[in-house]
N, C-alpha and C. Protein backbone atom coordinates (compact mmCIF):
# COMPACT_ATOMS: atom_id res chain seq x y z
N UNK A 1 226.50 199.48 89.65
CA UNK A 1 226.34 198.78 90.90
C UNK A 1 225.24 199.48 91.70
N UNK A 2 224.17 198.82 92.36
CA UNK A 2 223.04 199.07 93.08
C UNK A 2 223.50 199.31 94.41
N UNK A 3 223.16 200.37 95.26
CA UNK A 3 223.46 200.76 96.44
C UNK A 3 222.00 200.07 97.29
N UNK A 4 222.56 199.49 98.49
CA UNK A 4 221.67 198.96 99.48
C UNK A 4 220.93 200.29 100.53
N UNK A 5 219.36 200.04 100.30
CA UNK A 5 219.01 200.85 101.47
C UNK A 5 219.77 200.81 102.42
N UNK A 6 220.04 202.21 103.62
CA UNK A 6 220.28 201.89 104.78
C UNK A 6 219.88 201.42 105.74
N UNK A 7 219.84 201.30 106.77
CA UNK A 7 218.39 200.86 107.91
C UNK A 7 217.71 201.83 108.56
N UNK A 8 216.50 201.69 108.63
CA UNK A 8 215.86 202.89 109.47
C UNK A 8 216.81 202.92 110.68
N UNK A 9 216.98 204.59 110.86
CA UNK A 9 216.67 204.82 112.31
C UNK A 9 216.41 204.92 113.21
N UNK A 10 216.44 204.84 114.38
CA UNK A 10 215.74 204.54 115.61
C UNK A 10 214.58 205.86 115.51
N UNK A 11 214.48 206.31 115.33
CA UNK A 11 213.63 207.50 115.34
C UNK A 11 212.65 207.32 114.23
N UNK A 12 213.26 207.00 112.99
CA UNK A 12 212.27 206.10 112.10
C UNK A 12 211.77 204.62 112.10
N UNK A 13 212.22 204.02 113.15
CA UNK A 13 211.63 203.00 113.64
C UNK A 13 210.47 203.38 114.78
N UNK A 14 210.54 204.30 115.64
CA UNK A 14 209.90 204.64 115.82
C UNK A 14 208.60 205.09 116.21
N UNK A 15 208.52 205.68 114.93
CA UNK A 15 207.30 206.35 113.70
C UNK A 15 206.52 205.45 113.00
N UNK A 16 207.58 204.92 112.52
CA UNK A 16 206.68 203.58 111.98
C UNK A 16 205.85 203.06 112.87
N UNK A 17 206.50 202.61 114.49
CA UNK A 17 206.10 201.78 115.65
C UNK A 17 204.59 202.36 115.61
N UNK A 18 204.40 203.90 115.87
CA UNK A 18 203.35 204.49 115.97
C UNK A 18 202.25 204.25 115.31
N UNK A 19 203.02 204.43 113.86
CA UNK A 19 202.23 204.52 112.51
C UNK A 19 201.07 202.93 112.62
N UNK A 20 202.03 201.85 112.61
CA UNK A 20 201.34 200.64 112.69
C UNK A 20 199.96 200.29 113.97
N UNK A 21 200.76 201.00 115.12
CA UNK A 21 199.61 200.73 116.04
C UNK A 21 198.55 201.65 115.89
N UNK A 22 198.42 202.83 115.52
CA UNK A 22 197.54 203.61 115.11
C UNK A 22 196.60 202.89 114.31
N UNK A 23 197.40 202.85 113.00
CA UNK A 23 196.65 201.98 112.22
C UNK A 23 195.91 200.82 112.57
N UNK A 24 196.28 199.74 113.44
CA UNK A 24 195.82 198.88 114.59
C UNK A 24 194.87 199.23 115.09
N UNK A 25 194.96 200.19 116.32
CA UNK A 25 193.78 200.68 117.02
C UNK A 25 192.63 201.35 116.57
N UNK A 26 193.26 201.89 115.59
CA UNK A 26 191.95 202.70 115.18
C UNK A 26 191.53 203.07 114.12
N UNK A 27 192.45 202.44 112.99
CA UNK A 27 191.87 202.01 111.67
C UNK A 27 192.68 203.46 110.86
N UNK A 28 193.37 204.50 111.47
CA UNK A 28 193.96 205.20 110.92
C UNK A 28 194.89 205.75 111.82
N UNK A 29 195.74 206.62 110.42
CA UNK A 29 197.16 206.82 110.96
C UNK A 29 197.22 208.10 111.81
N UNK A 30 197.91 208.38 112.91
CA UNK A 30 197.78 209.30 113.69
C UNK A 30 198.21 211.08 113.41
N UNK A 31 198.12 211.69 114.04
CA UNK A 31 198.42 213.41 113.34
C UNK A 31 199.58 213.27 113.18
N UNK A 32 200.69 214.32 112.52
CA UNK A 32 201.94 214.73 112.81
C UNK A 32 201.99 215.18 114.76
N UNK A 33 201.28 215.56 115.09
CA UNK A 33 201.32 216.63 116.59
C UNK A 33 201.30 214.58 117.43
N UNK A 34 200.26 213.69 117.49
CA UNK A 34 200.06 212.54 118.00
C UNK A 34 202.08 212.23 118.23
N UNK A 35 201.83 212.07 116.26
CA UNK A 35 203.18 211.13 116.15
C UNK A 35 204.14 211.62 117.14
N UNK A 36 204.80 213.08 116.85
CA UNK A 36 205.62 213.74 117.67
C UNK A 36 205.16 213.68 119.03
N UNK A 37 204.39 213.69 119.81
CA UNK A 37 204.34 213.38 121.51
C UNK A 37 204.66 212.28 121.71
N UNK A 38 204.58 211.36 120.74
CA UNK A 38 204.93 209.50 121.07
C UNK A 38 206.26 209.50 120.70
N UNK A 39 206.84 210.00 120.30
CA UNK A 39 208.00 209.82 119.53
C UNK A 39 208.93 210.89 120.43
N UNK A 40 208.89 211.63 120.72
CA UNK A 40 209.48 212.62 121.76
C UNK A 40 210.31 213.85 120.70
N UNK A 41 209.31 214.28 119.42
CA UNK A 41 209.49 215.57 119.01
C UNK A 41 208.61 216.87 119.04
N UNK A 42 208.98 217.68 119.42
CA UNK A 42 208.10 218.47 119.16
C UNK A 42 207.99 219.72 118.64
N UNK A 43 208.79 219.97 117.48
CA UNK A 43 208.82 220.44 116.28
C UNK A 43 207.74 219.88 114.99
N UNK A 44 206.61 220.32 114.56
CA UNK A 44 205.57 219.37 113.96
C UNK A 44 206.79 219.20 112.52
N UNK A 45 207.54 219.99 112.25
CA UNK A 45 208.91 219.95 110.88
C UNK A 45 209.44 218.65 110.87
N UNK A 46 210.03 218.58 112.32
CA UNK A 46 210.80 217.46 112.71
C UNK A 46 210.24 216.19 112.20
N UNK A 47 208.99 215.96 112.47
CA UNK A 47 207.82 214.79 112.18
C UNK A 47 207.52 214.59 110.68
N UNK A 48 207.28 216.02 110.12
CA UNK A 48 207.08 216.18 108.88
C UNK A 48 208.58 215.56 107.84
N UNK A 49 209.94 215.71 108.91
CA UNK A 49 210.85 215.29 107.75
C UNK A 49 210.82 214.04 107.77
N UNK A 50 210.48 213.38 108.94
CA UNK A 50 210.81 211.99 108.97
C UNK A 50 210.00 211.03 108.10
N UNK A 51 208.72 211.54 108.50
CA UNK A 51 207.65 210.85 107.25
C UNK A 51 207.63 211.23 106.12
N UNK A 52 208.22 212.36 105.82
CA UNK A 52 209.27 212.56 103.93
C UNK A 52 209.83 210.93 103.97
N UNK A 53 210.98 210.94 105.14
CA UNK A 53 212.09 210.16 104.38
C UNK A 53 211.36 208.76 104.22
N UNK A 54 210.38 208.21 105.49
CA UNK A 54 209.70 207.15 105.21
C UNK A 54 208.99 206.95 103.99
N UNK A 55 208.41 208.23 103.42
CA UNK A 55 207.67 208.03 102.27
C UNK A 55 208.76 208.08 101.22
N UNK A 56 209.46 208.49 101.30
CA UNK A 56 210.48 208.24 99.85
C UNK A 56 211.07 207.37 99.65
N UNK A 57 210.93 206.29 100.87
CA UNK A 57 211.65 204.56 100.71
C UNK A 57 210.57 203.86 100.65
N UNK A 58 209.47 204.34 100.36
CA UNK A 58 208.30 203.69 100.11
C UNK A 58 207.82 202.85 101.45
N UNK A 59 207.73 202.85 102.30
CA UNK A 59 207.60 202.71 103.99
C UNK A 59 205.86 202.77 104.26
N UNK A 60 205.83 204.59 103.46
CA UNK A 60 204.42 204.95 104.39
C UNK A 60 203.75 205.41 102.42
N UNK A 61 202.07 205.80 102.36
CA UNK A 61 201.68 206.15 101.17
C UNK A 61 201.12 207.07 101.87
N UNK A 62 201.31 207.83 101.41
CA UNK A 62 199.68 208.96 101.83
C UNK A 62 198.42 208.49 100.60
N UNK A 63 197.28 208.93 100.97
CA UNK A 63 196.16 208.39 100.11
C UNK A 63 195.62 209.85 100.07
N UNK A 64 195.73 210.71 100.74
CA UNK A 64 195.20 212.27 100.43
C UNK A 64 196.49 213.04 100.94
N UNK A 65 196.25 214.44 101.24
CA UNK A 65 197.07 215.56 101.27
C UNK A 65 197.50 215.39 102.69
N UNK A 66 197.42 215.08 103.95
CA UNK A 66 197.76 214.95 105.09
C UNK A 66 198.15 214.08 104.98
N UNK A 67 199.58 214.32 106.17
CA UNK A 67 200.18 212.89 106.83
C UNK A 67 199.34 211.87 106.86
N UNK A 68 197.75 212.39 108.07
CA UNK A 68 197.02 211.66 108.58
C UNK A 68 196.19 210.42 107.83
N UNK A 69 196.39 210.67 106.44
CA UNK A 69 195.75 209.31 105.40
C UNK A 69 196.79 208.58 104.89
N UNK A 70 197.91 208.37 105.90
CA UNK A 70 199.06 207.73 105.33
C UNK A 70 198.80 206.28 105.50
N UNK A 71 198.98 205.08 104.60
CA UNK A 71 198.78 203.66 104.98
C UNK A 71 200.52 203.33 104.85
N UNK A 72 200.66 202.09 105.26
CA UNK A 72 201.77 201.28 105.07
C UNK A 72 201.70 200.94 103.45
N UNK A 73 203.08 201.46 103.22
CA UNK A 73 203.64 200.82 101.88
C UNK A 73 204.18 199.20 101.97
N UNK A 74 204.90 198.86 101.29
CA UNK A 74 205.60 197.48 100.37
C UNK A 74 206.94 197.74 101.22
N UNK A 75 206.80 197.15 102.16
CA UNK A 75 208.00 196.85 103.11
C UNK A 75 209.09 196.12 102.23
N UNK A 76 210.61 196.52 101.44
CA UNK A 76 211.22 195.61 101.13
C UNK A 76 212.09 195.17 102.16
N UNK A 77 212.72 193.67 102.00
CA UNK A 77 213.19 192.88 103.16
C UNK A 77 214.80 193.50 102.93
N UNK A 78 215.36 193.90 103.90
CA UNK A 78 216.58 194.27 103.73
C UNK A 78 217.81 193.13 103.13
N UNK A 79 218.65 193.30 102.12
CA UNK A 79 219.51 192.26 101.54
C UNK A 79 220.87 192.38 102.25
N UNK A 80 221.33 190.96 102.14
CA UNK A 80 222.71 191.04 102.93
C UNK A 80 223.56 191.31 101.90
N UNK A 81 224.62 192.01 102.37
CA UNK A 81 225.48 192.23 101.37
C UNK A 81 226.08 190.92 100.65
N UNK A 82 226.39 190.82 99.20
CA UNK A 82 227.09 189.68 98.36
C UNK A 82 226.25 188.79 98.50
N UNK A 83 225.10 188.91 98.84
CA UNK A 83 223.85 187.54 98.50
C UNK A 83 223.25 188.38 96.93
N UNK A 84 223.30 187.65 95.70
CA UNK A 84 222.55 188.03 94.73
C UNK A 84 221.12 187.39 94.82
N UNK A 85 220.10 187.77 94.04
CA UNK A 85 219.14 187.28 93.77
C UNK A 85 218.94 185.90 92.59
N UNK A 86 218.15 185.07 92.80
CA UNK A 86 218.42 183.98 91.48
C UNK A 86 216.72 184.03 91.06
N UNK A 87 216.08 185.33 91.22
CA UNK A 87 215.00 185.19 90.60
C UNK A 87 215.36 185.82 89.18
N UNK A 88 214.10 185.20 88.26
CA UNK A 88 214.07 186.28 87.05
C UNK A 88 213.97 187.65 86.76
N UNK A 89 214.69 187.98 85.75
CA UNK A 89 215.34 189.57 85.79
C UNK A 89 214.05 190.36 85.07
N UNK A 90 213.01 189.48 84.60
CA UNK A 90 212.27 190.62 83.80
C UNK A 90 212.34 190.47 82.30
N UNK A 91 213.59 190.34 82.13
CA UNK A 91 214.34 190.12 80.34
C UNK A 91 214.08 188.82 80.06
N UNK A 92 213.67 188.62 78.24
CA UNK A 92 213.65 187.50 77.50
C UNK A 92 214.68 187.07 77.37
């Protein structure tokens, strides 16, 4: 049995919020130090875990070694529970 993502957090909602308008305004994603003053952390760790967890649900990509070249990943749409899918599985 497949376990359902949870929902972001308000704190990872956020980040994201940031992440997108950054990306918006100015064609890239903002520092860890940016994110955390918008976001109201200021531990640069604190920032650093959150965009772990975003990047490990596939949320954010980094494209180099800094946060700061992070683009938006493949947003999946959250599923309701006991709705299956009736697309194809892949298998012949």
């Amino acid at each position: 049995m497949r376990r359902e993502p949870r929902p972001l957090t308000a704190r990872q909602e956020a980040v994201m919020a940031v992440i997108r308008s950054s990306l918006a305004e100015h064609g890239h994603a903002p520092t860890v130090r940016e994110i955390g003053a918008r976001v109201g952390l200021s531990s640069t760790s604190s920032v650093a875990h959150q965009l772990g967890r975003l990047e490990a649900r596939g949320l954010i990509v980094r494209t180099g070694r800094n946060w700061s070249t992070c683009v938006l990943g493949e947003e999946q749409p959250a599923r309701r529970p006991g709705l299956r899918s009736r697309g194809l599985t892949g298998k012949s």
